[in-house]
N, C-alpha and C. Protein backbone atom coordinates (compact mmCIF):
# COMPACT_ATOMS: atom_id res chain seq x y z
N UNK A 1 75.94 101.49 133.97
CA UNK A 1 76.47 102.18 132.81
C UNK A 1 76.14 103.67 132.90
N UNK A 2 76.75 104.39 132.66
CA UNK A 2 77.09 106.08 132.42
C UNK A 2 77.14 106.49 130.57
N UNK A 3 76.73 107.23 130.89
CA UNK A 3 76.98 107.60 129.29
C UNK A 3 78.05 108.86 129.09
N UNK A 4 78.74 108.87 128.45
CA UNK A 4 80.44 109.87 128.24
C UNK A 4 80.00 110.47 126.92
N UNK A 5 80.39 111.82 126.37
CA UNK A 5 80.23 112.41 125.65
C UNK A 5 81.60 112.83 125.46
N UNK A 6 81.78 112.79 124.46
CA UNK A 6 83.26 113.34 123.64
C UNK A 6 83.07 114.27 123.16
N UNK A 7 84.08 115.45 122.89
CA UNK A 7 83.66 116.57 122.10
C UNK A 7 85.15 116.32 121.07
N UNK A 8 84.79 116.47 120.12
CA UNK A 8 85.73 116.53 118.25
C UNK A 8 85.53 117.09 118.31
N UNK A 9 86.69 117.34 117.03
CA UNK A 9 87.00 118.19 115.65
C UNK A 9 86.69 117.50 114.68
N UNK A 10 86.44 118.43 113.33
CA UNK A 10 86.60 118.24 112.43
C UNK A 10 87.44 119.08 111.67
N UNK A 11 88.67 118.34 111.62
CA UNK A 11 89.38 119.50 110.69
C UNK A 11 89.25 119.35 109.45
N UNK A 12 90.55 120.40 108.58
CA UNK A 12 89.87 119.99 106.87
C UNK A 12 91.65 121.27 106.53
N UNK A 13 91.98 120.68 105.64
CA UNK A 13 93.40 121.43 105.34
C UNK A 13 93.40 121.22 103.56
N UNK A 14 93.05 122.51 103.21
CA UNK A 14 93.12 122.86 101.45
C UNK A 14 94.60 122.32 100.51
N UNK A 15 94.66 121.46 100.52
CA UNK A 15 95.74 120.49 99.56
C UNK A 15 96.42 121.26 98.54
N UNK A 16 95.96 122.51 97.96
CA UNK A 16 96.68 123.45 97.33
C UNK A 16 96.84 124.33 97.70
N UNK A 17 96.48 124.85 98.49
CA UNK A 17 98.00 125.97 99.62
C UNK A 17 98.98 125.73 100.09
N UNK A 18 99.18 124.57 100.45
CA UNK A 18 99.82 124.46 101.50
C UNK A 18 101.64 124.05 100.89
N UNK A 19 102.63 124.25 100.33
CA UNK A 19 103.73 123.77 99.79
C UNK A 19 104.78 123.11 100.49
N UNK A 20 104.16 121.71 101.09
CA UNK A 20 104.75 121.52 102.24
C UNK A 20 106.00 120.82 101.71
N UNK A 21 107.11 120.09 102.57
CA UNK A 21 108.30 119.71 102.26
C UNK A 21 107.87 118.26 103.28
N UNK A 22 108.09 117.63 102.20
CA UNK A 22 107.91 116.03 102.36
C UNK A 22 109.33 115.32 103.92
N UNK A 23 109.01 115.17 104.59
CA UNK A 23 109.68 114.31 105.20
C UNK A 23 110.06 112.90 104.87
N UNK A 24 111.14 112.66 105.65
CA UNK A 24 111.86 111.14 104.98
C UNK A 24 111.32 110.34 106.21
N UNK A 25 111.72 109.00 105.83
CA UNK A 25 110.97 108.12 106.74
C UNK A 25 112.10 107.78 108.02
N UNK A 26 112.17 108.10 109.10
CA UNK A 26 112.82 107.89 110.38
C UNK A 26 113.51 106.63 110.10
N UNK A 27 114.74 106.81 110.51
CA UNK A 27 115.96 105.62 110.39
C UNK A 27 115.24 104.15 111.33
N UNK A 28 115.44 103.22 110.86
CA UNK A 28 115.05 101.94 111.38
C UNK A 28 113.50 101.35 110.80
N UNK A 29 113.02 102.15 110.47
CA UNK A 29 111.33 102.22 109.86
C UNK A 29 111.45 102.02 108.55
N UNK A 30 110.49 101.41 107.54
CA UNK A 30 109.89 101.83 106.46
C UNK A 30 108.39 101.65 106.33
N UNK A 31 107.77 102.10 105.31
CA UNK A 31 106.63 102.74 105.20
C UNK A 31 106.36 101.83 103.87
N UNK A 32 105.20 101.15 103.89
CA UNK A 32 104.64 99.82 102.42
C UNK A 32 103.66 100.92 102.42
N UNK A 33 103.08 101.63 101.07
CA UNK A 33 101.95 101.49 100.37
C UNK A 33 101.09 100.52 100.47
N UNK A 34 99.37 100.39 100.66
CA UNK A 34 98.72 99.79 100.51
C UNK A 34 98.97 98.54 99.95
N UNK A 35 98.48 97.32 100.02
CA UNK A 35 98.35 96.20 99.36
C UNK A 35 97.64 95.41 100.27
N UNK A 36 96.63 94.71 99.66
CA UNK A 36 95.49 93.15 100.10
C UNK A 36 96.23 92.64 101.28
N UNK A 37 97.82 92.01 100.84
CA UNK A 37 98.83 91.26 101.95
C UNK A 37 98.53 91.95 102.89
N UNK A 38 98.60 93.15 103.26
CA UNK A 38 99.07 94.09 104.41
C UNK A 38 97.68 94.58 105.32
N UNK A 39 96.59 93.81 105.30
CA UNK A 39 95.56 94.21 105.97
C UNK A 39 95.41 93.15 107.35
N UNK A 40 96.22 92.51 107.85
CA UNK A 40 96.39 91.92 108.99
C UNK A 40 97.28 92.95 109.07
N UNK A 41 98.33 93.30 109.19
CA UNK A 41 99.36 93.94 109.53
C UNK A 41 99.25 95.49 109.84
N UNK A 42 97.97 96.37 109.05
CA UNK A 42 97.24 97.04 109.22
C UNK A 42 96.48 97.30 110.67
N UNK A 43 95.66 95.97 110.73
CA UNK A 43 94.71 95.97 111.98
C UNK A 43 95.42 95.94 113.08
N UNK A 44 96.61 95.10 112.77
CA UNK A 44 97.62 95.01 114.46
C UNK A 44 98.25 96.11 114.71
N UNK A 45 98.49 96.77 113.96
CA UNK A 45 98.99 98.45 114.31
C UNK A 45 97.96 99.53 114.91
N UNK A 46 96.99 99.03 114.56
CA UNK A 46 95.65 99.83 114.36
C UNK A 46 95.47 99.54 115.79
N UNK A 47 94.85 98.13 116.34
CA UNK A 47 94.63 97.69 117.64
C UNK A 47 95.33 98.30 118.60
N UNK A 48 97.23 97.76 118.23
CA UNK A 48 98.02 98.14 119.27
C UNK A 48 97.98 100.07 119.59
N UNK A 49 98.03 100.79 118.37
CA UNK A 49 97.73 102.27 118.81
C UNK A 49 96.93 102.68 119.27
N UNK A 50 95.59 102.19 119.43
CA UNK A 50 94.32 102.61 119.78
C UNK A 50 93.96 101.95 121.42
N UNK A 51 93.89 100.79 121.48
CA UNK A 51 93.85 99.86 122.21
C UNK A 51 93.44 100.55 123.35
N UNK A 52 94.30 101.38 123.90
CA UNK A 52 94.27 101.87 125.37
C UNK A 52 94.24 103.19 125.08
N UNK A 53 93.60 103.93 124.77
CA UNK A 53 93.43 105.48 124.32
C UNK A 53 91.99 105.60 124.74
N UNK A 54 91.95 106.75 124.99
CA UNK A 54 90.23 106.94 124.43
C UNK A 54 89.29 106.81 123.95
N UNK A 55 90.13 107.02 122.40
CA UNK A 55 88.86 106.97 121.39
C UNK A 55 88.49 105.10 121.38
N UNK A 56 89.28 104.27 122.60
CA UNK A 56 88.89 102.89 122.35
C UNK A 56 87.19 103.23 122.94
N UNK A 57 87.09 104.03 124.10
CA UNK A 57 85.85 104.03 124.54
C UNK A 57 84.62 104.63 123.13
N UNK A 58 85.08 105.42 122.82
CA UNK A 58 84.17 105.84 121.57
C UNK A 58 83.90 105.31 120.55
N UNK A 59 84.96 103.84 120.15
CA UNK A 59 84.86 103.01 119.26
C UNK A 59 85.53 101.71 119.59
N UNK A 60 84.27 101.01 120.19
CA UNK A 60 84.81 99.86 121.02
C UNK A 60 85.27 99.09 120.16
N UNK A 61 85.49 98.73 118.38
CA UNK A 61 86.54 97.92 117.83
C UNK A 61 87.60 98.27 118.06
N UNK A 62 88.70 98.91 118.54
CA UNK A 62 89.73 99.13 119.02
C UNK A 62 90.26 98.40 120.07
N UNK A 63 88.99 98.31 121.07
CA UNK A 63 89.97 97.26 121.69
C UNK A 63 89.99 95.53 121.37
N UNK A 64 89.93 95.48 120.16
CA UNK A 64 90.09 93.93 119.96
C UNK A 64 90.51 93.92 119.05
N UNK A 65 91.53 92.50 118.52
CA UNK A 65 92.31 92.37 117.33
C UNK A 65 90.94 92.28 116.03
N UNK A 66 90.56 91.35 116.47
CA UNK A 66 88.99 90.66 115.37
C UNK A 66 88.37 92.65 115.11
N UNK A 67 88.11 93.35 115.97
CA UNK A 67 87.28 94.72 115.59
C UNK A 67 88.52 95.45 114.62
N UNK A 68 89.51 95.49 115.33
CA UNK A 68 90.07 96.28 114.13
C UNK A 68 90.85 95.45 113.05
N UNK A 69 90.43 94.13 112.70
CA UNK A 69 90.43 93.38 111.45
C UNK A 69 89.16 93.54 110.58
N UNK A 70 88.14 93.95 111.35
CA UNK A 70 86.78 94.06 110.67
C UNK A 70 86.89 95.60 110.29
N UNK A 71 87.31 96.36 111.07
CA UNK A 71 86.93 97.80 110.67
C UNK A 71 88.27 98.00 109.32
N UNK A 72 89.44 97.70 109.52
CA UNK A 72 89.95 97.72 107.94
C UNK A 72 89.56 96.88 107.14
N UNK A 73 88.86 95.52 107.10
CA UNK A 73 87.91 95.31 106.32
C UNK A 73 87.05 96.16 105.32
N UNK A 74 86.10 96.48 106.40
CA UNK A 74 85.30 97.60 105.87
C UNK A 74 85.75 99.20 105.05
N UNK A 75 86.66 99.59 105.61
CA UNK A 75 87.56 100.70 105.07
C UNK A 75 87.64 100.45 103.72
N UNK A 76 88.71 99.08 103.33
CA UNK A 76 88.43 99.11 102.09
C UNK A 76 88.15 98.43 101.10
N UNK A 77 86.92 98.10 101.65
CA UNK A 77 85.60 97.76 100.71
C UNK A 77 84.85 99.23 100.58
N UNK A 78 85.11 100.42 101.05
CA UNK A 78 83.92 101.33 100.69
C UNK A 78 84.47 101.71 99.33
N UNK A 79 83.52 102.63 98.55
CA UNK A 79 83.46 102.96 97.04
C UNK A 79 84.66 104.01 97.24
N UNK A 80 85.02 104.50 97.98
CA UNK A 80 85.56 105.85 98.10
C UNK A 80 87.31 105.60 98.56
N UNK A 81 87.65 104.25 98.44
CA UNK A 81 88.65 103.85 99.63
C UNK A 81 89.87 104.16 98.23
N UNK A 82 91.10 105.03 98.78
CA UNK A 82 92.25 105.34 98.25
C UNK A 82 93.39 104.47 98.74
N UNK A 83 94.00 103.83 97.71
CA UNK A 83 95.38 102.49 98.20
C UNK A 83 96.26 104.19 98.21
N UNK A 84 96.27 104.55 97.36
CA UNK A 84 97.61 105.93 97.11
C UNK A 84 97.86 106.85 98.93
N UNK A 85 96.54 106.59 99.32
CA UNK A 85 96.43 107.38 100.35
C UNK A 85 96.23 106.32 101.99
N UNK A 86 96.85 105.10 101.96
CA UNK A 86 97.32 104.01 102.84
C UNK A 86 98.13 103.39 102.92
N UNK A 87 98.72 104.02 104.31
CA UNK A 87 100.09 103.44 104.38
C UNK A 87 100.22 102.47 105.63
N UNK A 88 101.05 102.01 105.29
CA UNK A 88 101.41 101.24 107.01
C UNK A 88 103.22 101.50 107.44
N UNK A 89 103.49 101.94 108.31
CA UNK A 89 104.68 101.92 108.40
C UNK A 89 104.93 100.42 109.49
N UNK A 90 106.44 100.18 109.63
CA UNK A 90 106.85 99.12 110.12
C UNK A 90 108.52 99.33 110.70
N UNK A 91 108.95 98.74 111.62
CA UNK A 91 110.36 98.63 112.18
C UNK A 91 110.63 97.70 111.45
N UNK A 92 111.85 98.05 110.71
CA UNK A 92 112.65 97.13 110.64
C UNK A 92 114.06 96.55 111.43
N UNK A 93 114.49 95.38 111.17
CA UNK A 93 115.81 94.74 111.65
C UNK A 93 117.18 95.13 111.23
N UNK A 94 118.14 94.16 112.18
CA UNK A 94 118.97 95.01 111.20
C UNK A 94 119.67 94.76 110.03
N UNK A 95 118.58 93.78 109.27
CA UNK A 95 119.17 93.54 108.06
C UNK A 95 118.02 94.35 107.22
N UNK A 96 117.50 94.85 107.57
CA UNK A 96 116.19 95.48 106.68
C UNK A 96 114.94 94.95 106.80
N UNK A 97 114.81 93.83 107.37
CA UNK A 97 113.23 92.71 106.99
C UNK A 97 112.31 93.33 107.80
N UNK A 98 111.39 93.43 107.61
CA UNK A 98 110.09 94.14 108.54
C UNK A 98 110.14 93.02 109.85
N UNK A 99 109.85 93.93 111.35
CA UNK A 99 110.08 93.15 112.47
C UNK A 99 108.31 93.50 113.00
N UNK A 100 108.23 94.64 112.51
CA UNK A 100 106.51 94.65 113.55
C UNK A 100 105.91 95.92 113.05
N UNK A 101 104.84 95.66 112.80
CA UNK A 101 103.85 97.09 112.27
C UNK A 101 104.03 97.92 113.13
N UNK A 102 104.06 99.00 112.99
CA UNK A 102 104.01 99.97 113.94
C UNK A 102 103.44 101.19 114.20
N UNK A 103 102.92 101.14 112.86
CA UNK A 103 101.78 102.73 112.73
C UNK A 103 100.97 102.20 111.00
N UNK A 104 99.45 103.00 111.07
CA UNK A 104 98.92 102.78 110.06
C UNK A 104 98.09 104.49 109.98
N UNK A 105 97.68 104.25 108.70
CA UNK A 105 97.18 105.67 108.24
C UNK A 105 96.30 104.84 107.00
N UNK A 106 94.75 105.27 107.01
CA UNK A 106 93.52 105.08 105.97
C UNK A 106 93.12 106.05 105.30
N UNK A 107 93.00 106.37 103.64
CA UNK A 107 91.94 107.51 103.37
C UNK A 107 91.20 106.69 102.36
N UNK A 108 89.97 107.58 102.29
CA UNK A 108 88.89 107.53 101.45
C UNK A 108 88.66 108.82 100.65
N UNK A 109 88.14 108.53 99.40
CA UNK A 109 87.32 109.91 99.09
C UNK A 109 85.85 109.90 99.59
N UNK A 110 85.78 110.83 100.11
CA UNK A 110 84.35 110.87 100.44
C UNK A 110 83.20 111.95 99.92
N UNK A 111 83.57 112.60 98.54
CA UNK A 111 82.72 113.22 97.78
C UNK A 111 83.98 113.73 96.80
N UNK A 112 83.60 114.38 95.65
CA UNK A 112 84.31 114.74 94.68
C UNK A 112 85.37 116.00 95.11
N UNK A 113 86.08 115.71 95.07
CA UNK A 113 87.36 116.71 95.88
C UNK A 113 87.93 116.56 97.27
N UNK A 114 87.15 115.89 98.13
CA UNK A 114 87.18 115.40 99.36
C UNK A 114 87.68 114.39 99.89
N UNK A 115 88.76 114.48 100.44
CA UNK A 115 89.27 112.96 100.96
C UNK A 115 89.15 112.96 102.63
N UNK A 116 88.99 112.12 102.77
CA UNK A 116 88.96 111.49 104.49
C UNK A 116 89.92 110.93 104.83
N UNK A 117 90.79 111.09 106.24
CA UNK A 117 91.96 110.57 107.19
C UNK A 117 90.46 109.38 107.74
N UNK A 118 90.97 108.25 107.38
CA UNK A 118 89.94 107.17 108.82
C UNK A 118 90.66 106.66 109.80
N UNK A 119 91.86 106.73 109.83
CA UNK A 119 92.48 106.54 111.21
C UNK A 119 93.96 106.75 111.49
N UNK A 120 94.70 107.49 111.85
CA UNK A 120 96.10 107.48 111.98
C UNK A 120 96.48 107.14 113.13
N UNK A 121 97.29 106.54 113.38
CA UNK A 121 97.53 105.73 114.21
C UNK A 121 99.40 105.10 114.57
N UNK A 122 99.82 105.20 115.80
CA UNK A 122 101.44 104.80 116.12
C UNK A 122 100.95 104.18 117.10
N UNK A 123 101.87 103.40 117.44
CA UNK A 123 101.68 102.47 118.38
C UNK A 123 102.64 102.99 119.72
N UNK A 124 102.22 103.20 120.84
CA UNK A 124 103.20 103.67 122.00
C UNK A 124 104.61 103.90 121.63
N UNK A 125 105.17 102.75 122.02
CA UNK A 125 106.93 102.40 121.96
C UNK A 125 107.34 103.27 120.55
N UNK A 126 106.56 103.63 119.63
CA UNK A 126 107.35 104.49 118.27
C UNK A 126 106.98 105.83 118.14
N UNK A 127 106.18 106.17 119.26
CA UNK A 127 105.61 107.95 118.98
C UNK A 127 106.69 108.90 119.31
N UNK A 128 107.03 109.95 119.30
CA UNK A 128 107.86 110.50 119.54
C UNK A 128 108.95 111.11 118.37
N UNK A 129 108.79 109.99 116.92
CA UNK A 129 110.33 109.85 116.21
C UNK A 129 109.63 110.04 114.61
N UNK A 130 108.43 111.14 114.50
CA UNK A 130 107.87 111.50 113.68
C UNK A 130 107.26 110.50 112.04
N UNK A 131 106.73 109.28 112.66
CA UNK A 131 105.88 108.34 112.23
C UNK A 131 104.83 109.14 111.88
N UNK A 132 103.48 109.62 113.16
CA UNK A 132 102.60 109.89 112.35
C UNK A 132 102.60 111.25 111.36
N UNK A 133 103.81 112.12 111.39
CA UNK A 133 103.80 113.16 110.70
C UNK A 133 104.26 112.25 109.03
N UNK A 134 105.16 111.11 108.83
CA UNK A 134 105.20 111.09 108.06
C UNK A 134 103.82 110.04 107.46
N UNK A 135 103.91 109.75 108.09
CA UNK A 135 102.41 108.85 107.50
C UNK A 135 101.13 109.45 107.33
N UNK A 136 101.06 110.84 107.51
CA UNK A 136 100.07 111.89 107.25
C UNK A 136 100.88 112.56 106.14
N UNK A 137 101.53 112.62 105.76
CA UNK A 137 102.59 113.32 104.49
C UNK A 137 102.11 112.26 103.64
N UNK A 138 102.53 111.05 103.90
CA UNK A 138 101.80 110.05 102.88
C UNK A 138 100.77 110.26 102.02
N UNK A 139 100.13 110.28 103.12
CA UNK A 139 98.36 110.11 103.05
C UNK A 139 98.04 110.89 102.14
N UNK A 140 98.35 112.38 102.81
CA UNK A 140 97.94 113.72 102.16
C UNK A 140 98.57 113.64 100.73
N UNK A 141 99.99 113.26 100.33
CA UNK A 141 100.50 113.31 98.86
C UNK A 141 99.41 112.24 98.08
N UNK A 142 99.65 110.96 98.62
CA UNK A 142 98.21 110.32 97.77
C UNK A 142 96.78 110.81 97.67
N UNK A 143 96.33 111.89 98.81
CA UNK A 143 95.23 112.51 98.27
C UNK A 143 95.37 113.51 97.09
N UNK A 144 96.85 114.11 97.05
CA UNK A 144 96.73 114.92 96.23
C UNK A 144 96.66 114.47 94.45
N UNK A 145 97.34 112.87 94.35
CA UNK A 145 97.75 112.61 93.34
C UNK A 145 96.29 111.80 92.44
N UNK A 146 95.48 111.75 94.08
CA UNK A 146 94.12 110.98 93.34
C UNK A 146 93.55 112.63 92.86
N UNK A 147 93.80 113.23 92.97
CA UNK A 147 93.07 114.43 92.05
C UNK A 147 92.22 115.18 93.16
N UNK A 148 92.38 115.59 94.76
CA UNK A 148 91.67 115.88 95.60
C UNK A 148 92.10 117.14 96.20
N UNK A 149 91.78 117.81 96.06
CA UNK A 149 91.97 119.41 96.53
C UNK A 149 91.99 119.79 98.07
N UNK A 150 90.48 118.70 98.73
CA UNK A 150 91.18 119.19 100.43
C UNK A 150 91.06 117.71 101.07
N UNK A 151 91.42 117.36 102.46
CA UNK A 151 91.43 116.41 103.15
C UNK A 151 90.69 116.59 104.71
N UNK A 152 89.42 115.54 105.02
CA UNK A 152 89.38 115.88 106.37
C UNK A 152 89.20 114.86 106.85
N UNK A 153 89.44 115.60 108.93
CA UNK A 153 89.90 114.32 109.69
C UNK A 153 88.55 114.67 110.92
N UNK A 154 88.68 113.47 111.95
CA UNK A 154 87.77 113.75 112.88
C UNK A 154 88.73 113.39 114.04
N UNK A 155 89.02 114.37 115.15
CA UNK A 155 90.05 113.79 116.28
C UNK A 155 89.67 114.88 117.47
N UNK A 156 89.65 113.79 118.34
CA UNK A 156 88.86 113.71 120.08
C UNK A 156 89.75 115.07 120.36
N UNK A 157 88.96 116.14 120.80
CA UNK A 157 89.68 117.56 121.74
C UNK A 157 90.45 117.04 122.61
N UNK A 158 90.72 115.73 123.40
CA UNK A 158 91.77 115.77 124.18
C UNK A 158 93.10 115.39 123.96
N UNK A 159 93.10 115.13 122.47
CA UNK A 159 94.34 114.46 122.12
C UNK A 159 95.19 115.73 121.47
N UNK A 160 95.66 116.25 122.42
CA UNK A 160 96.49 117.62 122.26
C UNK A 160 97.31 117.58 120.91
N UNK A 161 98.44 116.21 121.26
CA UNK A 161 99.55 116.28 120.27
C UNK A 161 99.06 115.68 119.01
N UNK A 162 97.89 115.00 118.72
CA UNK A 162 97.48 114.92 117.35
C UNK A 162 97.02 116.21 117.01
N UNK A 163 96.37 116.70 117.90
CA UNK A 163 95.71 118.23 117.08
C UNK A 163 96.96 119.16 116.84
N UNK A 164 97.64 119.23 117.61
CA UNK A 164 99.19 120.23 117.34
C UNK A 164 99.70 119.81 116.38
N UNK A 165 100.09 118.24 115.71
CA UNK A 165 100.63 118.10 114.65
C UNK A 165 99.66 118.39 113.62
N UNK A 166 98.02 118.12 113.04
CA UNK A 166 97.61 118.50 112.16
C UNK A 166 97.59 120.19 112.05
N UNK A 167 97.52 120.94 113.25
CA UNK A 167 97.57 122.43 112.89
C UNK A 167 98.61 122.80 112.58
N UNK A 168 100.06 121.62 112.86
CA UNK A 168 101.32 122.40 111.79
C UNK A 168 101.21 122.06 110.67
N UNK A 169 100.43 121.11 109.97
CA UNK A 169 100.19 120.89 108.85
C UNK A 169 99.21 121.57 107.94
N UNK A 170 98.18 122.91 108.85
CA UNK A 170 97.83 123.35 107.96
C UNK A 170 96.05 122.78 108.34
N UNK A 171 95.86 121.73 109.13
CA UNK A 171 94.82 121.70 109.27
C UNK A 171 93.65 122.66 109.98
N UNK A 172 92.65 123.11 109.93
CA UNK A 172 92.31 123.76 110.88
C UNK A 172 90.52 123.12 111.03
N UNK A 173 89.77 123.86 112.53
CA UNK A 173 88.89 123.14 112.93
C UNK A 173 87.52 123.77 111.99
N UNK A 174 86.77 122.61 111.10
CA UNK A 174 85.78 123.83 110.88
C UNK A 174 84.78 123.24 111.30
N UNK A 175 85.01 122.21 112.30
CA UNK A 175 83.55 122.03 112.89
C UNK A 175 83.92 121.26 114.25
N UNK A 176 82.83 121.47 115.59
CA UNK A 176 82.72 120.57 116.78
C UNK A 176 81.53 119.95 117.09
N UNK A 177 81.99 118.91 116.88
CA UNK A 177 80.93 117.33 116.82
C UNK A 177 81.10 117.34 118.06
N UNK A 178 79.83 116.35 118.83
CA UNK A 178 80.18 115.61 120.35
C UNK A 178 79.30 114.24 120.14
N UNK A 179 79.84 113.55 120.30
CA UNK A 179 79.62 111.76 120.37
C UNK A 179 79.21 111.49 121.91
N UNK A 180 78.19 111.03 122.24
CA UNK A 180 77.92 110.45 123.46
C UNK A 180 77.75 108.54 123.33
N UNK A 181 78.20 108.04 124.24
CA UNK A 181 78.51 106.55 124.19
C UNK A 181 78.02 106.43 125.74
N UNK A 182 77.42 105.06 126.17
CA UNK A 182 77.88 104.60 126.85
C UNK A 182 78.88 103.80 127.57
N UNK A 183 79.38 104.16 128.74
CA UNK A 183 80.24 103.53 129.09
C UNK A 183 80.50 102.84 130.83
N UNK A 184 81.26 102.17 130.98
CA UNK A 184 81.23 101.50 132.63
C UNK A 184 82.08 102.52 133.78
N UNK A 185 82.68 103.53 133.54
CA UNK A 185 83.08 104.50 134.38
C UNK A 185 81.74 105.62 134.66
N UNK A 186 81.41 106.01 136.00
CA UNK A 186 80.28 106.67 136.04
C UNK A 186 80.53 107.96 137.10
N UNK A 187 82.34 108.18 136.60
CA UNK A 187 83.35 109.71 136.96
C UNK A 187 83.43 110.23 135.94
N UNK A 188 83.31 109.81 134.91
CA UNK A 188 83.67 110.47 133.12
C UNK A 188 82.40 111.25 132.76
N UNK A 189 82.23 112.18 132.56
CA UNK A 189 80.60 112.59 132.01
C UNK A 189 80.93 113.43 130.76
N UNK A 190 82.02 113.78 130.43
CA UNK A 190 82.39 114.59 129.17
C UNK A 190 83.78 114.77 129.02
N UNK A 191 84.19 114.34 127.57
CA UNK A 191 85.73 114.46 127.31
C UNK A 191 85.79 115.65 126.34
């Protein structure tokens, strides 16, 4: 075993500056609000986006269905956990019926004014066709409506096109964390 060090962000984007223009949800997709039902359907989006990424090494529930059934578990059971600000999007058929999760998005409040992104997430086959921008539009409108002024996220420096989409949104970095893990590659020494 090797141990890998990641270097984050922490971004954080002020919820009342910003006058953004809501996007619609991409043709073939819709987007459920939170609900109890939807936390299997949650984790399998969650799994399938993460699964083979990086941050699976930095948070080894990712790569298993059971870890990321436990980690939205936990999400929301915490005191701080926002339904307004969790979405799951899904493909639909072509009669309309949901065919397969396909992206998920978690927030929390995590102090008085403060909300937390805990995971956004598309699954391969749907990136490209502006899922996680709208499922961060989500998020962010339900932070605003729970009464929360800013929102922050934590996302790995190498994931270019997540960081490019939160800095068109206004996010910016106000802090760099580094996570060290062990891991079974012993070519990796810092991401």
């Amino acid at each position: 075993m090797s141990l890998i060090c990641f270097k984050r962000y922490r971004m954080e984007v002020n919820l009342l500056v910003h006058p953004w223009t809501w996007p619609g949800v991409p043709a073939g997709y819709r987007l459920f609000p939170w609900d109890d039902s939807l936390l299997e359907a949650h984790a399998e989006a969650k799994f399938v986006s993460f699964r083979d990424e990086m941050d699976a090494v930095l948070f080894p529930c990712f790569t298993e269905l059971n870890g990321c059934f436990r980690l939205m578990s936990e999400i929301v059971r915490k005191p701080g956990f926002l339904p307004k600000a969790t979405w799951l999007a899904v493909r639909v058929g072509e009669h309309g019926g949901p065919v397969e999760p396909c992206g998920t998005v978690q927030g929390i409040q995590d102090r008085p004014g403060l909300g937390s992104i805990q995971n956004l997430g598309v699954v391969p086959e749907h990136r490209g066709r502006g899922l996680g921008r709208v499922l961060l539009f989500r998020a962010l409108r339900g932070f605003r409506e729970a009464g929360l002024t800013r929102v922050s996220l934590e996302v790995t420096a190498e994931n270019h096109g997540a960081i490019r989409l939160y800095e068109q949104l206004g996010f910016r970095v106000v802090k760099t964390v580094f996570k060290t893990v062990e891991a079974p590659d012993p070519h990796r020494s810092c991401l």
